[in-house]
Protein backbone atom coordinates (compact mmCIF):
# COMPACT_ATOMS: atom_id res chain seq x y z
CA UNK A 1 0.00 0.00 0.00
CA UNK A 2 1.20 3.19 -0.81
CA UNK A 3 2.11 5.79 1.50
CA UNK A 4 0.32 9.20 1.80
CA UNK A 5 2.35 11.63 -0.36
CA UNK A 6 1.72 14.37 2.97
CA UNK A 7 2.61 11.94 5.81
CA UNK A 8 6.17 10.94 3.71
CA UNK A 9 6.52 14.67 3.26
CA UNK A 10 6.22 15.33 7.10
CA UNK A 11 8.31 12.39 7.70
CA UNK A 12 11.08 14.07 5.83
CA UNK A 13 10.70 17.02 7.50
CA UNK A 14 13.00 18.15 10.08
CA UNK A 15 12.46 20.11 13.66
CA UNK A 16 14.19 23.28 14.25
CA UNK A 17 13.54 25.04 18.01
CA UNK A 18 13.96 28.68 17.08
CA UNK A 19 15.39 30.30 20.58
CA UNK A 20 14.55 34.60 20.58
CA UNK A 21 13.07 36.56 22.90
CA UNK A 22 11.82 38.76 20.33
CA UNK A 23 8.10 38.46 19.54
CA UNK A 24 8.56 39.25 16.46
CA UNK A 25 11.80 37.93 14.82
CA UNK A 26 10.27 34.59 16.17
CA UNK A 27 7.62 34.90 13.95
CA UNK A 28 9.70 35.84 11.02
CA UNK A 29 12.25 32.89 11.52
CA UNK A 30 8.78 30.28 12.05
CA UNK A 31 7.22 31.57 9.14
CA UNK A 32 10.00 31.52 6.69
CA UNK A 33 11.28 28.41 7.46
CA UNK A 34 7.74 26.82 8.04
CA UNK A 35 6.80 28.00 4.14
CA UNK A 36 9.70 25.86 2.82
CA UNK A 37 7.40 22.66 4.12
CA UNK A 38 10.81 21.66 4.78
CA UNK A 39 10.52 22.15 8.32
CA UNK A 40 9.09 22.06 11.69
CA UNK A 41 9.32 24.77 14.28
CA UNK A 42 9.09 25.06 18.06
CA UNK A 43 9.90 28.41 19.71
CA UNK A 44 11.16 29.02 22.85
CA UNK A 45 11.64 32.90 24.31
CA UNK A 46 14.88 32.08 26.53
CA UNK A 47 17.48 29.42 27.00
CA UNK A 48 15.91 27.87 30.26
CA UNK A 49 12.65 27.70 28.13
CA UNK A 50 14.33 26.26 25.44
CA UNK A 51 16.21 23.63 27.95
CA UNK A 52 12.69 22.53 29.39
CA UNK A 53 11.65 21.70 25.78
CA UNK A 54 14.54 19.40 24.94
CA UNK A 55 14.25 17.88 28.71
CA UNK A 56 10.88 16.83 27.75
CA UNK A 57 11.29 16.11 23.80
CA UNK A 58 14.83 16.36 22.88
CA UNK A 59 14.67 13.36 20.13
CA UNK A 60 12.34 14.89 17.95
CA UNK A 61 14.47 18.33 17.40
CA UNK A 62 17.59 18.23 14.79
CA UNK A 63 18.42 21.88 15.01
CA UNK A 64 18.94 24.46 17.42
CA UNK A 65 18.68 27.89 16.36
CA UNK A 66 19.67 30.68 18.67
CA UNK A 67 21.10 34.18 19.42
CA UNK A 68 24.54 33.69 20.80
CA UNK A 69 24.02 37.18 22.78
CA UNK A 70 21.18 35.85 24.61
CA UNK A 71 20.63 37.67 27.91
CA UNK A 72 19.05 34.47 30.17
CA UNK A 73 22.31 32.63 29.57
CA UNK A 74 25.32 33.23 27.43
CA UNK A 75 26.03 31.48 24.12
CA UNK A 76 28.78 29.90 25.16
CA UNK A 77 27.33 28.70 28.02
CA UNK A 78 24.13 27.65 26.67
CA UNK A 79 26.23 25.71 23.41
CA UNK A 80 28.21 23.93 25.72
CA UNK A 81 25.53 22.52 27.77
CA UNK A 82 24.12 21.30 24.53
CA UNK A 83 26.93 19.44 23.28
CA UNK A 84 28.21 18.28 26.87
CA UNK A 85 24.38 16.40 27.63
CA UNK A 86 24.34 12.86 25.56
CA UNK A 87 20.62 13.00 24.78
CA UNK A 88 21.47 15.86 22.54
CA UNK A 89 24.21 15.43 20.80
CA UNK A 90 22.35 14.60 17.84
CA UNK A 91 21.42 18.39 17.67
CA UNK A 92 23.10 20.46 15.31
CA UNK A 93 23.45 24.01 16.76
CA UNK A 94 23.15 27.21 14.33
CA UNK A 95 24.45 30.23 15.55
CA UNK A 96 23.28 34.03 15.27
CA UNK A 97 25.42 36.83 15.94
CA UNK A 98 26.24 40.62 14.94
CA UNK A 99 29.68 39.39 15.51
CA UNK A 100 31.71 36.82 16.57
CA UNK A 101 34.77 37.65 18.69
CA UNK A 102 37.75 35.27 18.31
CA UNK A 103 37.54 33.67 21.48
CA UNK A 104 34.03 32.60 20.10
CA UNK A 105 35.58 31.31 16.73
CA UNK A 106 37.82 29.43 18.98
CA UNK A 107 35.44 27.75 21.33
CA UNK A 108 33.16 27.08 18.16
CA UNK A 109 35.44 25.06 16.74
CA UNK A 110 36.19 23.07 19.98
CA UNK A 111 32.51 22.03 20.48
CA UNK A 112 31.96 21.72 16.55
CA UNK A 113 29.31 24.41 15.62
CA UNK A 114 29.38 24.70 11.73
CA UNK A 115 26.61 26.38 10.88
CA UNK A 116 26.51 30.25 12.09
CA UNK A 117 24.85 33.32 10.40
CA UNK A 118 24.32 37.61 11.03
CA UNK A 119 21.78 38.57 13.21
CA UNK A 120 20.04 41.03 10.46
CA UNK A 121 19.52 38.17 7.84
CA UNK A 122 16.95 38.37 4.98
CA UNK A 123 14.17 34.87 4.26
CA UNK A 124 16.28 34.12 1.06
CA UNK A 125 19.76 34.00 3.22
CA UNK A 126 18.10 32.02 6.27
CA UNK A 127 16.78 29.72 3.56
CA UNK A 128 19.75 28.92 1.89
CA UNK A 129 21.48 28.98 5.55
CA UNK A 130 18.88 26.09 6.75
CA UNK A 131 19.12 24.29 3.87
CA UNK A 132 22.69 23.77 3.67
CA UNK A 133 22.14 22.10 7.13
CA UNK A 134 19.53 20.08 6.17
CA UNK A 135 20.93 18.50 3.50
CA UNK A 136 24.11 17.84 5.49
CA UNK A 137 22.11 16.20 8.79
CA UNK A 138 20.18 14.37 5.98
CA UNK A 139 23.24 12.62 4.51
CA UNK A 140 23.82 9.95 7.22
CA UNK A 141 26.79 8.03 5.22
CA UNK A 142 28.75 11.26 5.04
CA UNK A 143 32.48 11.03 6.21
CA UNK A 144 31.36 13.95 8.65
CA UNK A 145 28.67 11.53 10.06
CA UNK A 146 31.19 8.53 10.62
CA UNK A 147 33.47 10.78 12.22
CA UNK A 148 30.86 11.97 14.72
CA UNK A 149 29.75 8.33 15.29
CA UNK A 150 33.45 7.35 16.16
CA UNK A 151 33.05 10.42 18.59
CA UNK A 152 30.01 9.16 20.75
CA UNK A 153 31.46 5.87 20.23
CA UNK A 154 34.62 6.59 22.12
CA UNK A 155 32.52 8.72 24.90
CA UNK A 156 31.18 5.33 25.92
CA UNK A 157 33.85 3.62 26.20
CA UNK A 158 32.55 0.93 23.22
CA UNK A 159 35.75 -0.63 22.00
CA UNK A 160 33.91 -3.01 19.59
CA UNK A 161 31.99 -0.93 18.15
CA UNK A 162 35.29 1.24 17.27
CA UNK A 163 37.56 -1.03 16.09
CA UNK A 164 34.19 -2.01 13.67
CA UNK A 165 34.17 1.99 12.57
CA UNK A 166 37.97 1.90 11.97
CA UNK A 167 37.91 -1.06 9.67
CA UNK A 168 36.27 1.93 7.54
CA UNK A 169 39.63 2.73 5.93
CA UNK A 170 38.24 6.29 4.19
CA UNK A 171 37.93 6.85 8.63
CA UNK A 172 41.26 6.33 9.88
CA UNK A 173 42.31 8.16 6.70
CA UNK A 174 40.70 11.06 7.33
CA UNK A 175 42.10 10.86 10.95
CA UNK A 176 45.75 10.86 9.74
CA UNK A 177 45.39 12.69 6.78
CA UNK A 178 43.34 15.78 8.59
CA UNK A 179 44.81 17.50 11.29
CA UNK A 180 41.02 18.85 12.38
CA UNK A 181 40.18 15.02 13.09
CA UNK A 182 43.89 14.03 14.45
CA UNK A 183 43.05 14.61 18.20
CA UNK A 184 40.59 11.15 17.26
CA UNK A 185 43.63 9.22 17.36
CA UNK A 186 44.21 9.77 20.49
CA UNK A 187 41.19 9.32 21.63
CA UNK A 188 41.76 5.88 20.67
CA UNK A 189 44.75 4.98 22.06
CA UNK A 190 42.94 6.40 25.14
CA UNK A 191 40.64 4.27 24.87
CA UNK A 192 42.63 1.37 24.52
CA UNK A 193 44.49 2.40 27.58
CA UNK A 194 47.70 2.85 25.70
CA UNK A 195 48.41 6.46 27.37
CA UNK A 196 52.20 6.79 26.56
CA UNK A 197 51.34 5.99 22.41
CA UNK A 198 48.23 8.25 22.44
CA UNK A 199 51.09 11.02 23.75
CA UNK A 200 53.71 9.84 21.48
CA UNK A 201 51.26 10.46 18.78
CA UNK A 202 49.70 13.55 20.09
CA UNK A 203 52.86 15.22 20.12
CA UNK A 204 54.04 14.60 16.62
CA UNK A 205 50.80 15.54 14.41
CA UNK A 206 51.24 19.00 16.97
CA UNK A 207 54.74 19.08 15.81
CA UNK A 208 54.11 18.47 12.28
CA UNK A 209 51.04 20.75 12.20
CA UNK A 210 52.36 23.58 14.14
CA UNK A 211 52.26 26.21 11.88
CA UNK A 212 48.80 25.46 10.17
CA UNK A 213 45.59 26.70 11.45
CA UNK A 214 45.66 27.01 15.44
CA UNK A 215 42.11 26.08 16.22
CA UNK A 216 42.63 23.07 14.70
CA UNK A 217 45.44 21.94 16.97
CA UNK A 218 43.19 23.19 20.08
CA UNK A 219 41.13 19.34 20.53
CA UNK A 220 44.84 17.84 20.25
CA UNK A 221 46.11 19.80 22.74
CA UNK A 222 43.04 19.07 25.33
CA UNK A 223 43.64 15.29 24.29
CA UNK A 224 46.99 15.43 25.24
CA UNK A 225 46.66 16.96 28.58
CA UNK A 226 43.77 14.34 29.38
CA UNK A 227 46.14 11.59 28.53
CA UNK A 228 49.17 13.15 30.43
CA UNK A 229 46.84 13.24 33.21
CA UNK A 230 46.16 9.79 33.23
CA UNK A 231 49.99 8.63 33.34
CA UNK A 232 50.63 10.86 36.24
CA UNK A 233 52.00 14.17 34.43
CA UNK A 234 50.18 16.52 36.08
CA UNK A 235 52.90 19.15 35.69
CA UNK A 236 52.99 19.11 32.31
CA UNK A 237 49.42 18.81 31.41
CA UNK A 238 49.05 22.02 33.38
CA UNK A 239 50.78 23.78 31.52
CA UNK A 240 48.93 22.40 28.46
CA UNK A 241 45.28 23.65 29.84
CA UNK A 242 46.58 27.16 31.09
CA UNK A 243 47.74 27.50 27.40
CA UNK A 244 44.08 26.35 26.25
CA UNK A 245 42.20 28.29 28.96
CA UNK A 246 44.45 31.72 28.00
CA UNK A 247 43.99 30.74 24.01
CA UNK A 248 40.02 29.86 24.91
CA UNK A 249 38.66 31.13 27.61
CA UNK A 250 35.13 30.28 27.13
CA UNK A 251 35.49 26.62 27.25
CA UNK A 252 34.57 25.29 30.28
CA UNK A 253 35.79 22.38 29.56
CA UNK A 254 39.33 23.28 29.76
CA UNK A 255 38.90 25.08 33.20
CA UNK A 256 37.76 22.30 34.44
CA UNK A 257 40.37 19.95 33.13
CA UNK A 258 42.83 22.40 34.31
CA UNK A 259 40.82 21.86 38.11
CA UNK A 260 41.76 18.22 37.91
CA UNK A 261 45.62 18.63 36.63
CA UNK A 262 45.73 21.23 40.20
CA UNK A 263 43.91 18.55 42.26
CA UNK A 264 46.34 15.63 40.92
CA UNK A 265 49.27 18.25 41.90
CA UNK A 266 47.04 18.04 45.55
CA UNK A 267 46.33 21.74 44.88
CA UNK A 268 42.99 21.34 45.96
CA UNK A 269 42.48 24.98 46.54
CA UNK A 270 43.88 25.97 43.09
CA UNK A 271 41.65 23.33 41.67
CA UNK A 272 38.90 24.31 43.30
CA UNK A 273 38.95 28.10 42.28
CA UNK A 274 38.63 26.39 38.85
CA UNK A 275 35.80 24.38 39.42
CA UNK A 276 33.96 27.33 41.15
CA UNK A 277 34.53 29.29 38.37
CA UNK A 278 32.49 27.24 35.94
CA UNK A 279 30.12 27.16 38.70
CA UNK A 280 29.47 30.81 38.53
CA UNK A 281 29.15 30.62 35.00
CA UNK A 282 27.00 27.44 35.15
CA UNK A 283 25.48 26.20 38.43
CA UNK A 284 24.55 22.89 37.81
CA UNK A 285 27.63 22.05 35.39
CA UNK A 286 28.20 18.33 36.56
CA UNK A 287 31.85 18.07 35.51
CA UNK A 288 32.55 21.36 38.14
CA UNK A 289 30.22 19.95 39.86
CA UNK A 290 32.28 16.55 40.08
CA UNK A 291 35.01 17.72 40.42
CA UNK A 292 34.31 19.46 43.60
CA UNK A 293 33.27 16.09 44.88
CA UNK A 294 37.08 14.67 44.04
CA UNK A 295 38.22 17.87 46.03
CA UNK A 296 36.10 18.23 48.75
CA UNK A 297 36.92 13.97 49.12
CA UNK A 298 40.16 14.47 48.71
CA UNK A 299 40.33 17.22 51.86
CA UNK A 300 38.45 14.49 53.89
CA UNK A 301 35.25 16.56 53.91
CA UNK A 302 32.52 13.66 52.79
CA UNK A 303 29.42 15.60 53.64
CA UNK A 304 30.37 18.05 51.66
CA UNK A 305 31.48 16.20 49.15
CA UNK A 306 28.11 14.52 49.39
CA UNK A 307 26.58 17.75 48.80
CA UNK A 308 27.50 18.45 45.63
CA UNK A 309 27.08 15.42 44.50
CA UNK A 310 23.18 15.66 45.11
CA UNK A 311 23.03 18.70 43.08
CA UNK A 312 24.53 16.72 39.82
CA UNK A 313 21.88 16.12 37.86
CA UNK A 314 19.81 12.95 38.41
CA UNK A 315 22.92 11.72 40.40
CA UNK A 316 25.09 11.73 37.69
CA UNK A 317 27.78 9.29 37.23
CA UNK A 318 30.58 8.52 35.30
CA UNK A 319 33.20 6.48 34.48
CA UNK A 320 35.87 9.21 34.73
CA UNK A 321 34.30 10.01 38.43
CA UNK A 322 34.54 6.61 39.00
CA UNK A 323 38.25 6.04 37.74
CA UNK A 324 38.90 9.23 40.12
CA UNK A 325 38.14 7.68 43.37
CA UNK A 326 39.66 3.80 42.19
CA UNK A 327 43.06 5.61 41.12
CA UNK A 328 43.17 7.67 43.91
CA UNK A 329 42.62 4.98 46.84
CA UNK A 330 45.32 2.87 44.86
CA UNK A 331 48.01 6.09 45.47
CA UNK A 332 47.16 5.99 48.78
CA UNK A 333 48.10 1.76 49.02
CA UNK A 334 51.39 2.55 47.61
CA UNK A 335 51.90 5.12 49.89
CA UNK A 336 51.58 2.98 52.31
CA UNK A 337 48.76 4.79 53.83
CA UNK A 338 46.09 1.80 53.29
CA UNK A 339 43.91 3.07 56.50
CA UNK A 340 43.07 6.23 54.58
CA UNK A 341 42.46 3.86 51.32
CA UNK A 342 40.14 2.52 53.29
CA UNK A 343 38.41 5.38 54.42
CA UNK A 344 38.03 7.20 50.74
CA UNK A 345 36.88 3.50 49.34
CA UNK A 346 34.11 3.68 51.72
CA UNK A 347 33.10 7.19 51.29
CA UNK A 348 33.58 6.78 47.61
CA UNK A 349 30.85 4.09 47.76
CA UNK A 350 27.63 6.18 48.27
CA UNK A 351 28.55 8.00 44.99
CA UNK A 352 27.65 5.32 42.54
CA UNK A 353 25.74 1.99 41.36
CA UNK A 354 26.70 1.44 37.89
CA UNK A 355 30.51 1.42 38.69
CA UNK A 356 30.30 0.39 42.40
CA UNK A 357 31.83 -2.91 41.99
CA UNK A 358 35.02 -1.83 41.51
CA UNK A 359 35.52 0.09 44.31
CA UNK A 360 33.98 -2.66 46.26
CA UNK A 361 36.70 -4.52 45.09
CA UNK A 362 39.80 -2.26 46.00
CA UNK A 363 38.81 -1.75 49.18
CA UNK A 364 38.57 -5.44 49.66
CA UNK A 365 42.21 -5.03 48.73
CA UNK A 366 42.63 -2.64 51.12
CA UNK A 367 41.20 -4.21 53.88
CA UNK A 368 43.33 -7.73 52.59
CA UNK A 369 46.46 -5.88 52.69
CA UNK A 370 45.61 -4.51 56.09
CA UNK A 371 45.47 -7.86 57.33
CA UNK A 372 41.59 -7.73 57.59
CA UNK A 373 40.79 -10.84 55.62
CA UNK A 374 37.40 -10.71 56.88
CA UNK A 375 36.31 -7.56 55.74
CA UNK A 376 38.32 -8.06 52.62
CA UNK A 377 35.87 -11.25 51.87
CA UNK A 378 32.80 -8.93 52.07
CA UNK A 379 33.46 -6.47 49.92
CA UNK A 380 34.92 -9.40 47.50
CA UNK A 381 31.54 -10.66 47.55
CA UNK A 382 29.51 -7.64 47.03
CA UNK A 383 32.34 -6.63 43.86
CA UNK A 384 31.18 -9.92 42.40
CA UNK A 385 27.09 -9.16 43.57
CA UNK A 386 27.48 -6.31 41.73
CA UNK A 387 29.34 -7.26 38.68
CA UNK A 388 29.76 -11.24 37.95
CA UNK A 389 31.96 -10.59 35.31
CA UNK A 390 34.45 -9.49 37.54
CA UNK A 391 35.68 -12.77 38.73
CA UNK A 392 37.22 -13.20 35.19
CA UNK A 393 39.28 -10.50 35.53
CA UNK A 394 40.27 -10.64 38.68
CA UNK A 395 42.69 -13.85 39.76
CA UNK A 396 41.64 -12.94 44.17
CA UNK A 397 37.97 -13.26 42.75
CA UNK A 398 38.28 -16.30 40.68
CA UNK A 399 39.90 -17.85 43.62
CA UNK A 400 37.22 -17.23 46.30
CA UNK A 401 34.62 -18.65 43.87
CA UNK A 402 36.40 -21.28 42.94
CA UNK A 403 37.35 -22.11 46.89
CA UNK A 404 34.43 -20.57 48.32
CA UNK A 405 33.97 -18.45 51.55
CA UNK A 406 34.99 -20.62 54.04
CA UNK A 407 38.62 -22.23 52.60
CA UNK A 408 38.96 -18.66 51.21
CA UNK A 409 39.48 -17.52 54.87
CA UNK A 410 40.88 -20.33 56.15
CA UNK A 411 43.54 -20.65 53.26
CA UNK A 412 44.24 -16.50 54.05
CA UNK A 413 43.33 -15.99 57.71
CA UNK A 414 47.58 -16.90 58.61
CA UNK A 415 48.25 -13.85 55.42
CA UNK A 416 45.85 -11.74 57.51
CA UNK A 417 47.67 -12.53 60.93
CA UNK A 418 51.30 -11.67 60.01
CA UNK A 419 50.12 -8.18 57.84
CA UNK A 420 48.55 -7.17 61.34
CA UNK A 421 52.03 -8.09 62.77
C-alpha cells in the first residue's frame, strides 16, 4: 500500500527550536522556514525555556537555532551545555550573531558548531542557511557523520563498536590525513588504555602541524593533557590547559580539566577556584560539579562532598568520576597509607551503582592488605554481587569462587595474621 504523499513529506521534514526573545523575529524565523514545508518549528523565548523543551522532547528536534548574545544565559554557556548532555548530541546548533569575537571562533570550533549566520539576515539568506544544514544532517553516510559516530562511540567507552568503525579505511584516513580530526587518534589509544602511544602520537601531528591553522590543533592539545593526566603528568598537562584556557577562555571544559591537573598536583584549593569558576558561570555544570566532589573527598570533607554530588543532575555518574576515586585509593596503598584507602573507598561508595563494583573490590584489597581478611571477603563478595563478570578478571575473585567463603578464609586468615604483625 502506498504511503500518503503528505505523511512521507512530514516524515522528511526536520524540527528546528527557534530560541529569541523577540516576539517578532520569532515569527519571522517560524514563518519563513515553516513555508519551505521543509521544516518544523518550536519556539522558545529564553534558553531555560528552550532547555525545558529538549528535557521533555529532545529526540524529535535536529536543530537548534539561537542568538549567541542571549541575555538568560550566554552562548557559550548555553552551546556547551548542549553538546556536553548525551541525549542531545544529535542536535546540530546554528548560531546568530552581529559578531563573533575570536575567542568565540575558537570555542566554536572546539565544540563543533558549523553552521553560524548575522543577526540582520533576509528569508532568502536564512533559507539557503537552513538548507545547507539540512541537506548535510540528511546525509547519514557522510564522512562527517562517521566521524561523529566514532566520537560518541569513544565517549562510551565501546571498544567493539570502534575497532568495527575503523575497519572503515576512508575513517582512519581522514584521521591521519586531517589534522582537524587528528586529536581522534588519540582518543583511541585512550581508549585502549595505551596512554604513553596516544602522547607519542599527540605530540608529533602537533609538531608536524604547528604552523597550520591554530584552532585546529586546540582538541589535540586538550587530548593530550587528558592523557598526560592519566599517566601521572600533572605538571605538564598544566601547563597544556593554562595554554588552552588563556587561548580559549570560554570553554569550560578546559577550566575544568585544568581543576583536575591542580587537584592531581594536591592543589585542591587551586583546583577548586577552577571548578567554582564554571560554577558561577554554570550552576549545575556536573563536571565542576564533580570535580568538587574529588576535592572536597580528597580534603576528607565527605558531607560536603556529598553535597554536591546531590546537586549533579539525576545523580550523575561517570566512568571518569569513577576512575577518580579507584586511582586515587590505589596512590594511597602505595603510599603505604592503606587506612586512609580505606576510608576514601568507603566514602567513595555512596557516589555510585553502575561502577560500584570496583571500588567494592579495592577496598577489599585494602582491607586484605591490612590484614583484615574478613572484611576483605565482604566487599569481595559484594564486587562480584554487583558485577559477575568481575571474577574473570580478577585472579583474588576467581579464587574465592572457585574455593568458596569458608577455605577462602581459612587458606588466608595466617596472610591476615602476620600483615597485622
Amino acid at each position: 500500500m502506498a504511503q500518503d504523499p503528505k505523511k512521507q513529506q512530514n516524515s522528511d521534514k526536520l524540527c528546528v527550536l527557534i530560541i529569541e526573545e523577540k516576539t517578532d523575529l520569532r515569527t519571522f524565523f517560524m514563518t519563513t522556514l515553516t513555508k519551505t514545508e521543509k521544516f518544523e518549528v518550536v519556539n522558545a523565548a529564553n534558553a531555560q525555556e528552550a532547555l525545558d523543551i529538549l528535557n521533555k522532547d529532545a529526540k524529535k528536534i535536529h536543530f537548534i537555532l539561537f542568538d549567541w548574545n542571549m541575555k538568560d544565559m550566554p552562548g557559550y554557556v548555553f552551546s556547551q551545555k548542549i553538546k556536553d548532555t548525551p541525549d542531545f548530541e544529535h542536535i546540530e546548533l546554528i548560531v546568530c550573531s552581529a559578531a563573533f569575537s575570536t575567542e568565540d571562533t575558537f570555542l566554536m570550533s572546539e565544540i563543533d558548531i558549523y553552521y553560524t549566520m548575522p543577526k540582520v539576515v533576509n528569508a532568502a539568506e536564512l533559507i539557503s542557511k537552513m538548507e545547507d544544514a539540512r541537506l548535510s544532517y540528511k546525509n547519514n553516510n557522510s564522512l562527517t557523520t562517521k566521524l561523529k559516530q566514532l566520537q560518541h562511540i569513544i565517549n562510551d567507552s565501546d571498544l567493539k563498536s570502534c575497532d568495527q568503525l575503523l575497519a572503515h579505511p576512508e575513517i582512519e584516513k581522514e584521521i591521519m590525513e586531517n589534522n582537524k580530526y587528528a586529536y581522534l587518534g588519540g582518543e583511541i589509544r585512550i581508549l585502549h588504555k595505551k596512554y604513553s602511544d596516544a602522547i607519542s602520537y599527540l605530540k608529533n601531528r602537533l609538531e608536524k602541524n604547528h604552523e597550520n591553522k591554530q584552532n585546529e590543533n586546540l582538541k589535540t592539545f586538550s587530548t593530550l593533557g587528558r592523557a598526560l593526566c592519566l599517566i601521572g603528568n600533572f605538571e605538564e598537562a598544566l601547563t597544556i590547559y593554562e595554554r588552552l584556557e588563556a587561548k580559549s577562555p570560554h570553554n569550560l571544559s578546559h577550566k575544568i580539566m585544568l581543576g583536575d591537573a591542580l587537584l592531581g598536583m594536591e592543589n585542591v584549593a587551586g583546583a577548586e577556584e577552577k571548578y567554582n569558576d564554571v560554577l558561577k558561570q554554570d550552576a549545575t555544570n556536573n563536571k565542576a560539579l564533580a570535580g568538587m566532589v574529588k576535592s572536597s573527598s580528597v580534603s576528607g570533607n565527605f558531607d560536603q562532598a556529598a553535597s554536591f554530588f546531590e546537586k549533579m543532575d539525576g545523580h550523575f555518574e561517570s566512568k571518569a568520576l569513577a576512575s577518580f576515586f579507584n586511582n586515587r585509593g590505589v596512590a594511597l596503598v602505595k603510599k603505604g597509607e592503606v587506612e586512609d584507602a580505606i576510608l576514601f573507598y568507603e566514602n567513595a561508595l555512596q557516589f555510585f551503582d553502575k561502577y560500584k563494583s570496583q571500588v567494592y573490590f579495592n577496598l577489599g584489597m585494602a582491607y586484605y592488605r591490612s590484614g583484615n581478611i574478613a572484611s576483605a571477603l565482604s566487599c569481595f563478595q559484594a564486587a562480584m554481587a554487583q558485577d559477575a563478570n568481575l571474577v574473570n578478571e580478577k585472579k583474588i575473585l576467581k579464587e574465592l569462587q572457585d574455593k568458596g567463603a569458608e577455605k577462602f578464609m581459612a587458606d588466608h586468615s595466617g596472610e591476615g595474621d602476620k600483615k597485622k604483625k
